[in-house]
PDB file of N, CA and C in Angstrom:
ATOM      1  N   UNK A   1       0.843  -1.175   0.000  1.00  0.00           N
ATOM      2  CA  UNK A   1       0.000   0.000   0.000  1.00  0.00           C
ATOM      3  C   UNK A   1       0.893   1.245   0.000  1.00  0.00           C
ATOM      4  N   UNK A   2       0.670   2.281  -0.637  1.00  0.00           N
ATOM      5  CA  UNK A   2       1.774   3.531  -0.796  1.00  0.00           C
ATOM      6  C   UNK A   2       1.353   4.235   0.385  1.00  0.00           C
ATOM      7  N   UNK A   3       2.319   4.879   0.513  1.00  0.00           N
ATOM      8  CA  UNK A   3       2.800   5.787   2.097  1.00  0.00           C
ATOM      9  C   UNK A   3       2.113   7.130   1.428  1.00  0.00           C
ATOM     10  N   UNK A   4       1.427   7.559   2.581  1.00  0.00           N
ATOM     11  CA  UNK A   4       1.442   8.964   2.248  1.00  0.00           C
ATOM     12  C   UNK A   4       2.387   9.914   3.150  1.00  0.00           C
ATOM     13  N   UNK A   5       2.411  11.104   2.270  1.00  0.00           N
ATOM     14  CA  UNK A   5       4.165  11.623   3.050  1.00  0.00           C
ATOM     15  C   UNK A   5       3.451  13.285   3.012  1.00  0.00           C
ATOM     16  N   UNK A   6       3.045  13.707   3.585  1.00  0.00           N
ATOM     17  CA  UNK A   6       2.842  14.868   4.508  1.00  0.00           C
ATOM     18  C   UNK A   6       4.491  16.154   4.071  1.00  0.00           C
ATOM     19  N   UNK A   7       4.382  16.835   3.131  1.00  0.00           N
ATOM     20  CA  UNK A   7       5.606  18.070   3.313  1.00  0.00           C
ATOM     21  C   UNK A   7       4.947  19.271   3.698  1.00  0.00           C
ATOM     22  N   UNK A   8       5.896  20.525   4.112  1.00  0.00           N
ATOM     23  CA  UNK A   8       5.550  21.924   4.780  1.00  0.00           C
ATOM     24  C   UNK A   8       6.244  22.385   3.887  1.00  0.00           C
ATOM     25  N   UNK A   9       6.328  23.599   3.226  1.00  0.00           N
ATOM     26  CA  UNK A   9       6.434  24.545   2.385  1.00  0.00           C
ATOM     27  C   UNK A   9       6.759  25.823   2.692  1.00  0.00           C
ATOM     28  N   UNK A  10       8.066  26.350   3.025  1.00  0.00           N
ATOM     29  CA  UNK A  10       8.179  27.682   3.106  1.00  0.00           C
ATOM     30  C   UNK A  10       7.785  29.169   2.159  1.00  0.00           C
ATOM     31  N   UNK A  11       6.885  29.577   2.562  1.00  0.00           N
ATOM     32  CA  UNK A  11       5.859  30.353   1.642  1.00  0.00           C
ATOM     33  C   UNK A  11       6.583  31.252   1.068  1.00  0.00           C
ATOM     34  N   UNK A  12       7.832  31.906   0.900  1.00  0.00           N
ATOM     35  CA  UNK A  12       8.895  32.458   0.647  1.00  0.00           C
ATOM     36  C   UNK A  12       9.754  32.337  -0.680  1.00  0.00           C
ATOM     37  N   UNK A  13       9.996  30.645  -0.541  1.00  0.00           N
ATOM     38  CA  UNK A  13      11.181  30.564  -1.414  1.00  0.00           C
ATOM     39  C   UNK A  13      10.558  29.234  -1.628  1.00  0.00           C
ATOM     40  N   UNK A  14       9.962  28.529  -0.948  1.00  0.00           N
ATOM     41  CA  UNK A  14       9.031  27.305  -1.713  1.00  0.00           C
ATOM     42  C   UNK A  14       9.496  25.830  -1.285  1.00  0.00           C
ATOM     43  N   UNK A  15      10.979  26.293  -0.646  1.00  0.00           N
ATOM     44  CA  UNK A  15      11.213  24.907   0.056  1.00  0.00           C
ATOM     45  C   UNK A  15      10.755  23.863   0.508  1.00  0.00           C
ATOM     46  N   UNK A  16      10.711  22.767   0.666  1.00  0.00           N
ATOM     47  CA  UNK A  16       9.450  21.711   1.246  1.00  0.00           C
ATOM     48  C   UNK A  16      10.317  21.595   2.806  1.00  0.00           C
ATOM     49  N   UNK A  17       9.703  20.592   3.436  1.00  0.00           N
ATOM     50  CA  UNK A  17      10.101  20.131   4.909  1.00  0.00           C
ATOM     51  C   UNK A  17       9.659  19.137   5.424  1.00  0.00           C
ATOM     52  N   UNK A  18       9.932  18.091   5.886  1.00  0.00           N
ATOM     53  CA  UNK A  18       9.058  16.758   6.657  1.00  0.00           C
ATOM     54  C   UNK A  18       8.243  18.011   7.809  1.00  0.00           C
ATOM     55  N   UNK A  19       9.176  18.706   8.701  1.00  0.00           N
ATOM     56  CA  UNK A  19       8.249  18.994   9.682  1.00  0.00           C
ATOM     57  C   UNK A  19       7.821  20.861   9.410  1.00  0.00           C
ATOM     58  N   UNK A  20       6.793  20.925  10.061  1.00  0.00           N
ATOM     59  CA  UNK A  20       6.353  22.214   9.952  1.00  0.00           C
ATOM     60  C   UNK A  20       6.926  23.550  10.466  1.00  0.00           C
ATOM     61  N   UNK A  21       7.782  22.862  12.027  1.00  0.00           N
ATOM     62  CA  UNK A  21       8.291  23.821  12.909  1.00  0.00           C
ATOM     63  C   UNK A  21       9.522  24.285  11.625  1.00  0.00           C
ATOM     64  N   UNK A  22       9.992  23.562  10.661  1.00  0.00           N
ATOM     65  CA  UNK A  22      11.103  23.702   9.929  1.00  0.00           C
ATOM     66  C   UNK A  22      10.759  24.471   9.027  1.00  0.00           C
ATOM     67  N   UNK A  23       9.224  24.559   8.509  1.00  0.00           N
ATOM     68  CA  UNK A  23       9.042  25.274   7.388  1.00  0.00           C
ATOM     69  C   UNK A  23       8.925  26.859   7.696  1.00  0.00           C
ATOM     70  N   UNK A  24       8.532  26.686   9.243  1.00  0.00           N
ATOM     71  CA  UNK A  24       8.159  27.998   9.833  1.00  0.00           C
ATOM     72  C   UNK A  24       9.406  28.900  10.020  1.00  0.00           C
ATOM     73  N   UNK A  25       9.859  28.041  10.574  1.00  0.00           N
ATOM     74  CA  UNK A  25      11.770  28.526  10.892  1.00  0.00           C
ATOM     75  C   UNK A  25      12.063  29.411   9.284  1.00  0.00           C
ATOM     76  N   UNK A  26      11.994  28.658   8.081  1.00  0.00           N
ATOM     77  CA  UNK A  26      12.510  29.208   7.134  1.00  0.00           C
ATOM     78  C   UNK A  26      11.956  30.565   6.386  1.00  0.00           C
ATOM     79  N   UNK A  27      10.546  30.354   6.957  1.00  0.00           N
ATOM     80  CA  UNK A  27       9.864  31.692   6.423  1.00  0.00           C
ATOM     81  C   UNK A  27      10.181  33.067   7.611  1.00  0.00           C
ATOM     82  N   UNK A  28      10.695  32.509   8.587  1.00  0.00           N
ATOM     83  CA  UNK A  28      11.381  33.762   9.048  1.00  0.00           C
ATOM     84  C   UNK A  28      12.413  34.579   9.062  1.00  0.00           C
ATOM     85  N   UNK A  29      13.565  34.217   8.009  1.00  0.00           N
ATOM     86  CA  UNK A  29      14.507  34.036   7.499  1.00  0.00           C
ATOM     87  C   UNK A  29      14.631  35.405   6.764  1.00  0.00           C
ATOM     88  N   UNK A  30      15.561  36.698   6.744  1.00  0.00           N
ATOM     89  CA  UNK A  30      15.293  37.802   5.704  1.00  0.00           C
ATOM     90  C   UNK A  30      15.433  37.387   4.690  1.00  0.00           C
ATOM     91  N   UNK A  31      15.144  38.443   3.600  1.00  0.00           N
ATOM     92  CA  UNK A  31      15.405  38.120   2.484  1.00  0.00           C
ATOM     93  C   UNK A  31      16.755  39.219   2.150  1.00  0.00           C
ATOM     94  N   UNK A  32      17.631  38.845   1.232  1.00  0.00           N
ATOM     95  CA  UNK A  32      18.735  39.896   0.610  1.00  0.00           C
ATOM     96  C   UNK A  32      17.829  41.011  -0.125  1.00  0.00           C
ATOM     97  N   UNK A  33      18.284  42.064   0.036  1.00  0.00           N
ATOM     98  CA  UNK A  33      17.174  42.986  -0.738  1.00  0.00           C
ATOM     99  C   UNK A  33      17.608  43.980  -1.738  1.00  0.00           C
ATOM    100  N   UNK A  34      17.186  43.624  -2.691  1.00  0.00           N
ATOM    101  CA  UNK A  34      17.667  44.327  -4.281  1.00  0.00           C
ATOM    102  C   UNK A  34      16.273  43.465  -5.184  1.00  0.00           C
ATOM    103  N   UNK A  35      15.399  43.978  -4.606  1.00  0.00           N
ATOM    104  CA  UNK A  35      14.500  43.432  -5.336  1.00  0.00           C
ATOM    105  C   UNK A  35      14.264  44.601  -6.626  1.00  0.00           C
ATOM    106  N   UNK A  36      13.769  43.856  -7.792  1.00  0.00           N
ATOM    107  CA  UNK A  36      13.240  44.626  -9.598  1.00  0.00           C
ATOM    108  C   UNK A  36      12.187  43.492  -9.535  1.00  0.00           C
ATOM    109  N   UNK A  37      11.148  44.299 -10.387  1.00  0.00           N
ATOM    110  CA  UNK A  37      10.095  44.414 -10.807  1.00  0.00           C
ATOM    111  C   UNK A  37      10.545  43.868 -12.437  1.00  0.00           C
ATOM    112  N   UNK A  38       9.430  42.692 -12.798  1.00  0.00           N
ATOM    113  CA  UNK A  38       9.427  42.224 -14.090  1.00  0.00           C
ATOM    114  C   UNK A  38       9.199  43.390 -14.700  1.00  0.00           C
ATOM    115  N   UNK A  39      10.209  43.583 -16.150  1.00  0.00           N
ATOM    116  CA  UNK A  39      10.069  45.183 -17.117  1.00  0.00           C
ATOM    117  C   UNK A  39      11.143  46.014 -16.673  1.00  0.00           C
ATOM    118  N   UNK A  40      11.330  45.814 -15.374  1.00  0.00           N
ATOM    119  CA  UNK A  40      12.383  46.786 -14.931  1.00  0.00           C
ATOM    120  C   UNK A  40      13.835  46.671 -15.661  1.00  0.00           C
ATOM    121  N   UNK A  41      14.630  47.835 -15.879  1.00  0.00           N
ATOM    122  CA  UNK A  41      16.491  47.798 -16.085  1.00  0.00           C
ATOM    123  C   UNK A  41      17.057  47.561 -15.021  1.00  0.00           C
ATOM    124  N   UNK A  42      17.982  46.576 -15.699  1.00  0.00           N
ATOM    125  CA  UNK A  42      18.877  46.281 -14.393  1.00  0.00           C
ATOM    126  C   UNK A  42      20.614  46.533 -14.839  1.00  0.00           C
ATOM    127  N   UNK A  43      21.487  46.493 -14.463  1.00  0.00           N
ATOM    128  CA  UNK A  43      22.999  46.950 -15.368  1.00  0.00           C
ATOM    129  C   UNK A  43      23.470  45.747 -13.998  1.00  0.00           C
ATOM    130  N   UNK A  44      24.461  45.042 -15.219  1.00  0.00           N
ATOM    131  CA  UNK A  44      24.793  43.805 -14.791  1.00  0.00           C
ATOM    132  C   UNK A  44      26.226  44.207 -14.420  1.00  0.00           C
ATOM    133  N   UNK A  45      26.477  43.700 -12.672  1.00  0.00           N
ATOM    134  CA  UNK A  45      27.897  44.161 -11.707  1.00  0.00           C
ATOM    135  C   UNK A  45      28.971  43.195 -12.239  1.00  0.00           C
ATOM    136  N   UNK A  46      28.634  41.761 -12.340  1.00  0.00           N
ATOM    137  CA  UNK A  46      29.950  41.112 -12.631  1.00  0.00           C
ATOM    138  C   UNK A  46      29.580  40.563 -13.296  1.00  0.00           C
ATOM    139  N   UNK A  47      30.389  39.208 -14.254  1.00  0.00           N
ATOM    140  CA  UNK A  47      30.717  38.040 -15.052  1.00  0.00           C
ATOM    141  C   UNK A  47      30.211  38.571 -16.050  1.00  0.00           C
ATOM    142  N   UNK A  48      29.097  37.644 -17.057  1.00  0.00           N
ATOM    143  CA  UNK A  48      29.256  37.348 -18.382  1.00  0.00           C
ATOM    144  C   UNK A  48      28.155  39.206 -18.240  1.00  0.00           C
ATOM    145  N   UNK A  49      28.723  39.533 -19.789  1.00  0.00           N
ATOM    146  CA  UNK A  49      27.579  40.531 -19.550  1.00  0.00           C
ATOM    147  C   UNK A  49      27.697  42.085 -18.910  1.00  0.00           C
ATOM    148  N   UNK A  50      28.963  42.603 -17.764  1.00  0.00           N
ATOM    149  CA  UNK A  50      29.566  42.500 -16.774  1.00  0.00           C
ATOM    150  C   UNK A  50      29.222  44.685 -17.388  1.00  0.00           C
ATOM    151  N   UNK A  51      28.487  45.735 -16.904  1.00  0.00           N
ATOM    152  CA  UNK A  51      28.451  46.628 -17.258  1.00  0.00           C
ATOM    153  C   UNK A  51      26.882  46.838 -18.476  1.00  0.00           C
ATOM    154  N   UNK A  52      26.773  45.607 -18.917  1.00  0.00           N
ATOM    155  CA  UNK A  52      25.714  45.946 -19.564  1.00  0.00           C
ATOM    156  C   UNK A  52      24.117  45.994 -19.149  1.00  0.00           C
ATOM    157  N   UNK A  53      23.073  46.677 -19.631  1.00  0.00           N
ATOM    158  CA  UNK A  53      21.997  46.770 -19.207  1.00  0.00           C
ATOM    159  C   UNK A  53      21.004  45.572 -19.633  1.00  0.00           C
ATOM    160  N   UNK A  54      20.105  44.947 -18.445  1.00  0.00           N
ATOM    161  CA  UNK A  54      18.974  43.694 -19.309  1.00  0.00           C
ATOM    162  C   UNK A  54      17.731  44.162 -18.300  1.00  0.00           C
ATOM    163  N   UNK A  55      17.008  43.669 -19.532  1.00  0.00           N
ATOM    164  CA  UNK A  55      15.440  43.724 -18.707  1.00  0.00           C
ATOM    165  C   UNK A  55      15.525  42.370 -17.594  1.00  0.00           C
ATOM    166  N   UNK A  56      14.463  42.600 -16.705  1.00  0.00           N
ATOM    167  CA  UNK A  56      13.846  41.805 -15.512  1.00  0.00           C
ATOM    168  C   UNK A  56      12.734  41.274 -16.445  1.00  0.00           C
ATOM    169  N   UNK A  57      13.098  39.916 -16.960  1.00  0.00           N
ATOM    170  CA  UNK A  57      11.739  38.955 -17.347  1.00  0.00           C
ATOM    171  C   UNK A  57      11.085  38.096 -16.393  1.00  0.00           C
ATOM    172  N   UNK A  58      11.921  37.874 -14.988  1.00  0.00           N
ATOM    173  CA  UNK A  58      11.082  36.954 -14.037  1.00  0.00           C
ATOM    174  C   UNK A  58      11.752  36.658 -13.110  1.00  0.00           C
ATOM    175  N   UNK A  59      11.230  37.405 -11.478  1.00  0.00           N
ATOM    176  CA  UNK A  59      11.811  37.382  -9.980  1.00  0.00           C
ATOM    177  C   UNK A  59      11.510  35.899  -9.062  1.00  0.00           C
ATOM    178  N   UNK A  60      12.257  36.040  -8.520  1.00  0.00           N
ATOM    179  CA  UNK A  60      11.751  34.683  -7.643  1.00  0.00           C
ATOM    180  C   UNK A  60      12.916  34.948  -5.936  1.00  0.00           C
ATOM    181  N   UNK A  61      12.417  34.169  -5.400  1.00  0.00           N
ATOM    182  CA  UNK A  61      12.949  34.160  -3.776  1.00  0.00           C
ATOM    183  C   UNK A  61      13.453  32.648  -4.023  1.00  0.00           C
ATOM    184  N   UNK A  62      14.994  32.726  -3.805  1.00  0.00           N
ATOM    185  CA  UNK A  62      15.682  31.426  -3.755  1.00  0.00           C
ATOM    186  C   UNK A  62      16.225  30.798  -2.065  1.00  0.00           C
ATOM    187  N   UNK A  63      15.953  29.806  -2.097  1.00  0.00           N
ATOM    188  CA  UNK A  63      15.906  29.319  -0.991  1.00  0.00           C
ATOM    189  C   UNK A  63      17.513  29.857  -0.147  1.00  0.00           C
ATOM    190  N   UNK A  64      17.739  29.717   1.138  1.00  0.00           N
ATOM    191  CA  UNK A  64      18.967  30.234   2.040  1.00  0.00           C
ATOM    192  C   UNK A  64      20.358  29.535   1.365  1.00  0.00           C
ATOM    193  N   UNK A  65      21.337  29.948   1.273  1.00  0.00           N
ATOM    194  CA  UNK A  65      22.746  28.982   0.860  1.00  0.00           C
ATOM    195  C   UNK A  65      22.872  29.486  -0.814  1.00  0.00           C
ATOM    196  N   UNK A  66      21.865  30.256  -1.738  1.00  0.00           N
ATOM    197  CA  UNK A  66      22.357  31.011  -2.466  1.00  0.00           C
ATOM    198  C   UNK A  66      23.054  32.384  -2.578  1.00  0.00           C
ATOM    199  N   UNK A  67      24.578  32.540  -2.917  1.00  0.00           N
ATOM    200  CA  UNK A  67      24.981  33.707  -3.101  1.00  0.00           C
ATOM    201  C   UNK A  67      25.492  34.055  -1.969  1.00  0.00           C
ATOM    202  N   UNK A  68      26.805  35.053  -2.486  1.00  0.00           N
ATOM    203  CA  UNK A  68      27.836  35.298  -1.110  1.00  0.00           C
ATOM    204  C   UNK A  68      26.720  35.970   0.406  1.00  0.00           C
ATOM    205  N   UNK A  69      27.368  35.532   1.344  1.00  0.00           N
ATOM    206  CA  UNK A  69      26.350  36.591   2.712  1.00  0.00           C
ATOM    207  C   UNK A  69      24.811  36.046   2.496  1.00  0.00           C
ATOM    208  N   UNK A  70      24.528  34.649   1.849  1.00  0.00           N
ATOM    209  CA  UNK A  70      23.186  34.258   2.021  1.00  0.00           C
ATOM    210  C   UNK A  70      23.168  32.853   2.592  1.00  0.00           C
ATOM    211  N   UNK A  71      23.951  32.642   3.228  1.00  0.00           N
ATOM    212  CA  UNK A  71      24.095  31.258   3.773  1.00  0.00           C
ATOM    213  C   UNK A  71      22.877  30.497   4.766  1.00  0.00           C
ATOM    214  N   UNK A  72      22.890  32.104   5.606  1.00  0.00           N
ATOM    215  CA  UNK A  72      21.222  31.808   6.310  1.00  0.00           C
ATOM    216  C   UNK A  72      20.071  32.631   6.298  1.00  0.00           C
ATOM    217  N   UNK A  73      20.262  33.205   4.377  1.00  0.00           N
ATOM    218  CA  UNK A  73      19.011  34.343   4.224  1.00  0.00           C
ATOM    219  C   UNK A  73      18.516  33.854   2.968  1.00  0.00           C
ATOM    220  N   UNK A  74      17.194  34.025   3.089  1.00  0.00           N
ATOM    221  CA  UNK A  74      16.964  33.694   1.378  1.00  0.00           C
ATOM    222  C   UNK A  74      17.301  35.046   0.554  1.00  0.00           C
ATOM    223  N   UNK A  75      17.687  34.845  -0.972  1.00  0.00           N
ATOM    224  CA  UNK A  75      17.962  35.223  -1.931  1.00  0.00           C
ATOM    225  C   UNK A  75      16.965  35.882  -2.867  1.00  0.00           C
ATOM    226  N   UNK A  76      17.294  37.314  -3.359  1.00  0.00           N
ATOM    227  CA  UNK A  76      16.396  37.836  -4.106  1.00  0.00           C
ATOM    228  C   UNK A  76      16.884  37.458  -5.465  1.00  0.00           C
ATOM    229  N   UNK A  77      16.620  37.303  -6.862  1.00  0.00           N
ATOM    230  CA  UNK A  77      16.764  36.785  -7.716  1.00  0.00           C
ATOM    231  C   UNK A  77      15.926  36.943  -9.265  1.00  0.00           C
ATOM    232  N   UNK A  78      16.697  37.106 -10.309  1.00  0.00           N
ATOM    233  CA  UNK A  78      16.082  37.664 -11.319  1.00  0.00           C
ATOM    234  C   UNK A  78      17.091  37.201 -12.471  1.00  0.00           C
ATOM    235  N   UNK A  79      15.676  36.806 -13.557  1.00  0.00           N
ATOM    236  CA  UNK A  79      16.044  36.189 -14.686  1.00  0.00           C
ATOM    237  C   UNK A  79      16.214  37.265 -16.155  1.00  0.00           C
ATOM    238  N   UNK A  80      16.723  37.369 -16.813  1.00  0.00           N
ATOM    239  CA  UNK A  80      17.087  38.994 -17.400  1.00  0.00           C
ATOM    240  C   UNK A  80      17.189  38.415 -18.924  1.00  0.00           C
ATOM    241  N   UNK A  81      16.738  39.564 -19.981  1.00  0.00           N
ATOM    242  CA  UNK A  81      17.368  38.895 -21.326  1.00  0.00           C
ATOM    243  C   UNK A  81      18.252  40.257 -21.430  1.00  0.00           C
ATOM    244  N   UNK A  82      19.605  40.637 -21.961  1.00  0.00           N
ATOM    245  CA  UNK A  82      20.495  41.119 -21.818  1.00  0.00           C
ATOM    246  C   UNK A  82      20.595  41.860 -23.771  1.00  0.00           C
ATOM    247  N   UNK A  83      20.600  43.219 -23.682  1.00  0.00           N
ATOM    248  CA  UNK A  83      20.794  44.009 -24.821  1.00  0.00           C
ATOM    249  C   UNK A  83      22.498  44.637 -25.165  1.00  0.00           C
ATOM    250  N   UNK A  84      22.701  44.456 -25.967  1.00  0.00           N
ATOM    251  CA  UNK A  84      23.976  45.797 -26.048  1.00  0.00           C
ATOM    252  C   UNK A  84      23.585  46.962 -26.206  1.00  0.00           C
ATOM    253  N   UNK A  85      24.599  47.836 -26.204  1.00  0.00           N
ATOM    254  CA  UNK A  85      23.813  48.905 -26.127  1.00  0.00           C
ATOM    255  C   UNK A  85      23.641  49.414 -27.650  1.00  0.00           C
ATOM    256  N   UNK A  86      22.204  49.870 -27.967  1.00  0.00           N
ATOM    257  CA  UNK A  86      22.003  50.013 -29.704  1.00  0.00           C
ATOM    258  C   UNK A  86      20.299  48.979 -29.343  1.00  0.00           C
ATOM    259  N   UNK A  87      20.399  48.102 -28.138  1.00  0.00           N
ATOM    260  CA  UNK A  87      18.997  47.664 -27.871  1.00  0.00           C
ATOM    261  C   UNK A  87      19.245  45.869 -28.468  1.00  0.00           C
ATOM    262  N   UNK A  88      20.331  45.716 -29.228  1.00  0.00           N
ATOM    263  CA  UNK A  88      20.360  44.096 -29.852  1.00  0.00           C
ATOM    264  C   UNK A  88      20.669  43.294 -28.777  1.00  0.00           C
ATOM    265  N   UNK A  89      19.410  41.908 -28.777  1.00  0.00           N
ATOM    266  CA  UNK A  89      19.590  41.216 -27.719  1.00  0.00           C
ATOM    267  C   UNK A  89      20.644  40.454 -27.632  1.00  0.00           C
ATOM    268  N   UNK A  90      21.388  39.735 -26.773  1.00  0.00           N
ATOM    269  CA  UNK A  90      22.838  39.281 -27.109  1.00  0.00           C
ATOM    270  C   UNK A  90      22.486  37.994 -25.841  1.00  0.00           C
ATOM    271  N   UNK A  91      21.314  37.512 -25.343  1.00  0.00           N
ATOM    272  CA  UNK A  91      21.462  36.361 -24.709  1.00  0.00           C
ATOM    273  C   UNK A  91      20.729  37.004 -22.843  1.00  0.00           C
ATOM    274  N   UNK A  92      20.537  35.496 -21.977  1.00  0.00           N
ATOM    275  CA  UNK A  92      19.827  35.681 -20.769  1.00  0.00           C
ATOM    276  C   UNK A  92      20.624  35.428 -19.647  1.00  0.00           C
ATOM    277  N   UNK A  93      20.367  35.528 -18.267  1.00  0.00           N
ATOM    278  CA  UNK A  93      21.005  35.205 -17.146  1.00  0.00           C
ATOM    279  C   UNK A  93      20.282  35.658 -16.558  1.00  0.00           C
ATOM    280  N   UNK A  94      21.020  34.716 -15.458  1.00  0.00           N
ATOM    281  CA  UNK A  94      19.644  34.511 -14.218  1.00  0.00           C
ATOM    282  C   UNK A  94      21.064  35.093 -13.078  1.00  0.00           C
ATOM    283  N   UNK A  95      20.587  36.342 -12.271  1.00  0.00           N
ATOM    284  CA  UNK A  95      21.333  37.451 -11.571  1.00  0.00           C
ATOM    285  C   UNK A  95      20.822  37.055 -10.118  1.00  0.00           C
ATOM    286  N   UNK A  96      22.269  36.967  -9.323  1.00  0.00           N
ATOM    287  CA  UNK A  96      21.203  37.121  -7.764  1.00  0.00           C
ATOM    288  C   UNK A  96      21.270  38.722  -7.056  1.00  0.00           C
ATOM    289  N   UNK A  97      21.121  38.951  -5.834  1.00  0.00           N
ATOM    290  CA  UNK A  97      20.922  40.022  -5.372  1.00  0.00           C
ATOM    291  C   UNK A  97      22.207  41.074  -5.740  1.00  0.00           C
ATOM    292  N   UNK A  98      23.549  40.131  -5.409  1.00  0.00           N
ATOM    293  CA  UNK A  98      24.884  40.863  -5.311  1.00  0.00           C
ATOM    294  C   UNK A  98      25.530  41.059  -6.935  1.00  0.00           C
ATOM    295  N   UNK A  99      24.633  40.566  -8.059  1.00  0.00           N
ATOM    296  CA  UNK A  99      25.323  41.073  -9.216  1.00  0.00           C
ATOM    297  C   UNK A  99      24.585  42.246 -10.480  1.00  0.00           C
ATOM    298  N   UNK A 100      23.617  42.559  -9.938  1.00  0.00           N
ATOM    299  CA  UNK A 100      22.846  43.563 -10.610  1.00  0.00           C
ATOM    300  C   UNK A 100      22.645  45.238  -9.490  1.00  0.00           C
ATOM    301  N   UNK A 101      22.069  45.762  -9.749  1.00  0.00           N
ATOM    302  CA  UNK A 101      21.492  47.062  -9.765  1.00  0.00           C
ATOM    303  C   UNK A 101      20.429  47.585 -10.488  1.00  0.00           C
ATOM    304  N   UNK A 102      19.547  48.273 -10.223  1.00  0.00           N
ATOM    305  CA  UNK A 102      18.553  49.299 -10.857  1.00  0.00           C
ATOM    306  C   UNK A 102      19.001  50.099 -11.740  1.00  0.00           C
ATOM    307  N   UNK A 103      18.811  50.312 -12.979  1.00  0.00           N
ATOM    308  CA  UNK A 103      19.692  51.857 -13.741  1.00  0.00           C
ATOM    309  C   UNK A 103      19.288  52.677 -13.258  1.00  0.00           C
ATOM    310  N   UNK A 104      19.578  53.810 -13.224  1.00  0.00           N
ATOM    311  CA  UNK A 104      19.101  54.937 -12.670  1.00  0.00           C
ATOM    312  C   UNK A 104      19.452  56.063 -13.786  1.00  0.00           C
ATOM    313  N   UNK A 105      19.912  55.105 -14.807  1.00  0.00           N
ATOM    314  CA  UNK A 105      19.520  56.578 -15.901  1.00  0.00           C
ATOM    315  C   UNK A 105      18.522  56.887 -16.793  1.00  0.00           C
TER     316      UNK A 105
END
């Protein structure tokens, strides 16, 4: 006969959990904060890309242990398609809190 298996869900970042006290624990957890808005510019701080501007196509909250100084915070996070400048798309990446910015021009 199959087991039924009971998980908890941190409402946050989506994590599962056998127990609840665990799921609760995790939703109390900050988040890193550099949050963008899908549509928004973002100008990319390091690696591939590294100075150039991409749109915010899709945010999400990544569970704790992503990204430097997030070991016990969840992660703000954003998926980008990346332009040169002239507007030609040149490819996507998925940015966490510590490698983007807002443009502000």
């Amino acid at each position: 006969m199959p087991k039924k298996i009971i998980l908890y869900a941190c409402d946050l970042c989506g994590k599962s959990f056998e127990h609840l006290v665990s799921a609760e624990e995790c939703e109390r957890l900050p988040i890193q904060n550099r949050k963008a808005e899908i549509g928004e510019i973002v100008r990319i701080l390091s690696g591939e890309g590294k100075g150039l501007l991409a749109t915010v196509k899709y945010t999400r909250v990544l569970e704790p242990g992503w990204g430097p100084g997030s070991m016990y915070d969840h992660t703000w996070a954003v998926s980008v398609d990346i332009t040169e400048p002239g507007g030609k798309y040149i490819g996507s990446r998925f940015l966490t809190f510590d490698t983007y910015e807002k443009d502000e021009e």
